[in-house]
Protein backbone atom coordinates (compact mmCIF):
# COMPACT_ATOMS: atom_id res chain seq x y z
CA UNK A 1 50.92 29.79 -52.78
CA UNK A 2 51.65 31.43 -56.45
CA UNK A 3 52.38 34.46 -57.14
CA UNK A 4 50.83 36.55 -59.88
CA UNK A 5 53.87 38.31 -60.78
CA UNK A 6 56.14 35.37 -61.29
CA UNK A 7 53.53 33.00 -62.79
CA UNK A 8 54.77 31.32 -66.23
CA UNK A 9 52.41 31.42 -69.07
CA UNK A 10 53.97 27.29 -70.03
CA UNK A 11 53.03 26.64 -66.53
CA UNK A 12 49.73 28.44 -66.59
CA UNK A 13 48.71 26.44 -69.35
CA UNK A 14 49.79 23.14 -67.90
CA UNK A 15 48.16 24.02 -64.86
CA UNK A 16 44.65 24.79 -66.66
CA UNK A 17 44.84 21.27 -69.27
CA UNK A 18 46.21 18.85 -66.46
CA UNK A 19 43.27 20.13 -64.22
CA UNK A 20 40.27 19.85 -67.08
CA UNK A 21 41.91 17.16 -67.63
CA UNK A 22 41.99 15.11 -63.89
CA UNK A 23 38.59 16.43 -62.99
CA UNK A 24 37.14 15.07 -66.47
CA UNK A 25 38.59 11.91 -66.34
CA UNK A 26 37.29 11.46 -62.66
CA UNK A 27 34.03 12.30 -63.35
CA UNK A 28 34.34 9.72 -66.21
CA UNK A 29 35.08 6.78 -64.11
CA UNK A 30 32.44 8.13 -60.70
CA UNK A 31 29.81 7.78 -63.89
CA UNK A 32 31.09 4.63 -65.54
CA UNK A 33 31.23 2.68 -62.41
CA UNK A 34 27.37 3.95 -61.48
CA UNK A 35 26.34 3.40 -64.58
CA UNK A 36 27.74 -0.19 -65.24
CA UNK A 37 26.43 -1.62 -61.88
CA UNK A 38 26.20 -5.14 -61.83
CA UNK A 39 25.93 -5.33 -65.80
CA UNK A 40 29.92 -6.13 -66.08
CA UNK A 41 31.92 -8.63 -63.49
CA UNK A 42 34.47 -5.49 -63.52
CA UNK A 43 33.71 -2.68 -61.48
CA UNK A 44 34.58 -0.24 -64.12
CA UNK A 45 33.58 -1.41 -67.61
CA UNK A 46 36.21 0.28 -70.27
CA UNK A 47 33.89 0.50 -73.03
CA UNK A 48 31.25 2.55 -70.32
CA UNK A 49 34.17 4.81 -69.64
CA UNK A 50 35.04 5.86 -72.43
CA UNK A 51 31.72 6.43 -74.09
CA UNK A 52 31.56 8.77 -70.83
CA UNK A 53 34.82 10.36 -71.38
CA UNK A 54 34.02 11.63 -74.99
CA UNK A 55 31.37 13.43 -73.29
CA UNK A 56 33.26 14.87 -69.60
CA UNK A 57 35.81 15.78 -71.50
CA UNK A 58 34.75 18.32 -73.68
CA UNK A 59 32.36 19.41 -70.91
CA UNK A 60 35.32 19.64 -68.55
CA UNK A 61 37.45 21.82 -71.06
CA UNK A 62 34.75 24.28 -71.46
CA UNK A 63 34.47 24.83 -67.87
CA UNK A 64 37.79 25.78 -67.73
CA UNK A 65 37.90 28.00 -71.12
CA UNK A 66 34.44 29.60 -70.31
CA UNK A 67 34.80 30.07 -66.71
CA UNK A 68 38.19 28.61 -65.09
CA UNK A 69 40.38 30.99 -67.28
CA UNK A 70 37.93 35.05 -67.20
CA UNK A 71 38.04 34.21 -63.52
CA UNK A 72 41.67 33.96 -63.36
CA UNK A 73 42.67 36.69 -65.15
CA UNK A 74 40.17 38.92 -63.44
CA UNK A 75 41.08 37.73 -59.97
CA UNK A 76 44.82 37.19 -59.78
CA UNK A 77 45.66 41.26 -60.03
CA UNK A 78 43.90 41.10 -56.59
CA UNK A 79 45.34 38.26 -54.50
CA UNK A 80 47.35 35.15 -54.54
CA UNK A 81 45.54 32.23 -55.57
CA UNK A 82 46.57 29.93 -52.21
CA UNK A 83 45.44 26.12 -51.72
CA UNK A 84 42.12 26.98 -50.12
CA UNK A 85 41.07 29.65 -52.34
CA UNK A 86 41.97 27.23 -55.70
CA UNK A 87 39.47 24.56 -53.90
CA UNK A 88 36.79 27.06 -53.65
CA UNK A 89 36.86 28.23 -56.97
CA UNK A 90 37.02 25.08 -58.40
CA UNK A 91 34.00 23.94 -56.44
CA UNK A 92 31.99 27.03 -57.77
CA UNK A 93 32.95 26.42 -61.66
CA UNK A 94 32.02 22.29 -61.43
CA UNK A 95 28.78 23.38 -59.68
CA UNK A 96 27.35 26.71 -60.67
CA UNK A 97 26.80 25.54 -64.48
CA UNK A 98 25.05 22.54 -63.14
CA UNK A 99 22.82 24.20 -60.64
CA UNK A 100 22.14 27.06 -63.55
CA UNK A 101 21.70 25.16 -66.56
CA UNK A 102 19.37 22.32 -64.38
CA UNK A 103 18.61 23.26 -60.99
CA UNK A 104 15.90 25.92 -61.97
CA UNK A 105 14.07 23.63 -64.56
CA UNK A 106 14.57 20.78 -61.98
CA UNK A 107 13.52 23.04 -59.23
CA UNK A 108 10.16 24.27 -61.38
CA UNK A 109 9.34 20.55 -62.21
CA UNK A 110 10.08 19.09 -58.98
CA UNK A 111 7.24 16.67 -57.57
CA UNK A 112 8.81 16.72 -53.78
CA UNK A 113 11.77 17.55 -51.81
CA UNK A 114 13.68 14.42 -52.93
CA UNK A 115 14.11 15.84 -56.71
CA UNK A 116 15.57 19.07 -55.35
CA UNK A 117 17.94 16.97 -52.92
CA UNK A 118 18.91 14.73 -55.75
CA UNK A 119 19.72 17.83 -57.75
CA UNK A 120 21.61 19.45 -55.31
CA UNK A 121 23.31 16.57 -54.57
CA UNK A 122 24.25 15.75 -58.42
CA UNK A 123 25.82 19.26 -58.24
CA UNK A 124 28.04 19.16 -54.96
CA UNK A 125 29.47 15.95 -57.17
CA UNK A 126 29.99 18.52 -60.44
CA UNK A 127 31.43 21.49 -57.75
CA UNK A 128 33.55 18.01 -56.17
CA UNK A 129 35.07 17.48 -59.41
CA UNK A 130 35.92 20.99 -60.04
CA UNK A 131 37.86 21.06 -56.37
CA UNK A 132 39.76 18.65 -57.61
CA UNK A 133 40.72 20.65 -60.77
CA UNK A 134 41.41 23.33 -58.58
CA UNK A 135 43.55 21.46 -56.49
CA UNK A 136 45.92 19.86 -59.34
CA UNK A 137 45.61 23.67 -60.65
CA UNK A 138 47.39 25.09 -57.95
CA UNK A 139 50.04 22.14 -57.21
CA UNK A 140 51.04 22.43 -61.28
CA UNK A 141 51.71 26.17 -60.46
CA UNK A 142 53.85 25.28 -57.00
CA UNK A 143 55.42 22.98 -58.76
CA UNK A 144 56.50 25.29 -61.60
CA UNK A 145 57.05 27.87 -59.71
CA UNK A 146 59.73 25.61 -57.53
CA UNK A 147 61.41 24.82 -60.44
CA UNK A 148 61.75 28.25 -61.95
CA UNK A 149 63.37 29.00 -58.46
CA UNK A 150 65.77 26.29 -58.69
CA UNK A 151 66.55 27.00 -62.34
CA UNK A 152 67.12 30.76 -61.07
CA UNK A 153 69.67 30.20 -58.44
CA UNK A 154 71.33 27.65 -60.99
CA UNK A 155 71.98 30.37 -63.38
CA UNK A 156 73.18 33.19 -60.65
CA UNK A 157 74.77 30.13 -58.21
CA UNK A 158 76.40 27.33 -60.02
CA UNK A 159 77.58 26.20 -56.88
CA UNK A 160 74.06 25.24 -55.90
CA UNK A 161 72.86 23.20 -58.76
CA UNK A 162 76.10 21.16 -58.42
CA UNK A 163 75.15 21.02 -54.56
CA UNK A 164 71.36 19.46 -55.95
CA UNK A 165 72.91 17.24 -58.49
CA UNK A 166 75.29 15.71 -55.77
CA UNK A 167 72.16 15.42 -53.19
CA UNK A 168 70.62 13.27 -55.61
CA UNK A 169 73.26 11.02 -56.07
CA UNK A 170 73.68 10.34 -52.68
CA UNK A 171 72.04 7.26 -51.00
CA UNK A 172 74.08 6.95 -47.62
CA UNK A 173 75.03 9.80 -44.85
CA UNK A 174 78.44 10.15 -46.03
CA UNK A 175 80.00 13.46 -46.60
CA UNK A 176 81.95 13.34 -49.81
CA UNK A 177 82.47 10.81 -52.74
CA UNK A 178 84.14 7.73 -51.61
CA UNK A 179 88.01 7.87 -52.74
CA UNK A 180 88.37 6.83 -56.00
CA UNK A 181 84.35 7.23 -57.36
CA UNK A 182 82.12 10.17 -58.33
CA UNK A 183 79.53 9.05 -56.22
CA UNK A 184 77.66 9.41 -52.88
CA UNK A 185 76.73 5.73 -53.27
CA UNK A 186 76.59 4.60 -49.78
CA UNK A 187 78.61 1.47 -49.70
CA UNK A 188 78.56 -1.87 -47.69
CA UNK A 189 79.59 -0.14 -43.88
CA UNK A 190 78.76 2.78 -44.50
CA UNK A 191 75.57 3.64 -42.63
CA UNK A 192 76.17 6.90 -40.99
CA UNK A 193 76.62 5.12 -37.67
CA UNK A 194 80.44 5.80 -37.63
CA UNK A 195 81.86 3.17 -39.41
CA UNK A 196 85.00 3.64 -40.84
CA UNK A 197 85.67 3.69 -44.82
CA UNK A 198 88.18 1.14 -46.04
């Protein structure tokens, strides 16, 4: 869960490209691969996805500039934006423009019930899409804000960031560099199981 208070504006921006940006290109390849059928041996023709892609894209980057960011900014004040709430939102930007821009004309035109299912249904897969933006949304802001933490205790606890640098380096269940090296390296006998070092 992110808080509003600490949120980066690098990471905030990450957070809103990388997730126009996931939820475009999956949309891309849901409509390649429906669209190519059994016109290519491959399941997903390249040239069909990216003759798709120059059109999600775009569409996906104005869902987040028209809608993704206002809503951000006017929510966040309020409450945490948490894993569940991201997914929600997300849903409602991928779908609402969908069900607004086609689901009345649709709706007025439609013959039976089967156009207004097939509508509805085309815009649970635009709201899918946008659940996933909102997903990689919030896990670029967890993310960042895990590593502004870490970079934070670094500065006020040196001790620490050595601690995380030697953590990393170590492979085996040993407690200190073997005598002699830098490293944690685990080496032949040594597999936490009480075997003695040479």
């Amino acid at each position: 869960m992110t808080d509003p208070d600490t949120k980066s504006p690098r990471y905030l921006l990450g957070a809103f490209l990388m997730s126009s940006l996931i939820s475009g290109l999956l949309g891309s390849v849901v409509v390649a691969v429906a669209l190519t059928g059994d016109a290519s041996p491959l399941p997903l023709n390249p040239a069909m996805f990216l003759l798709v892609a120059v059109f999600a894209l775009p569409i996906a980057f104005a869902h987040m500039l028209l809608m993704g960011v206002p809503l951000y900014l006017a929510l966040v004040p309020h409450w945490r934006v948490g894993w569940v709430s991201a997914i929600i939102w997300g849903f409602l930007i991928g779908a609402t423009p969908f069900a607004l821009l086609f689901g009345g004309f649709t709706i007025a035109t439609a013959q039976n019930a089967d156009d207004i299912r097939e509508i509805a249904r085309l815009a649970g897969y635009a709201g899918g899409y946008g659940a996933v933006g909102g997903l990689v949304f919030n896990t670029v802001l967890v993310l960042g804000e895990r590593a502004r933490e870490r970079a934070a205790r670094c500065r006020t606890a040196p001790s620490f960031c050595l601690s995380l640098k030697l953590s990393a380096s170590r492979t085996g269940s040993c407690d200190a560099p073997w005598r002699g090296r830098t490293s944690c390296a685990r080496r032949c006998g040594c597999r936490g199981s009480g075997s003695r070092r040479p």
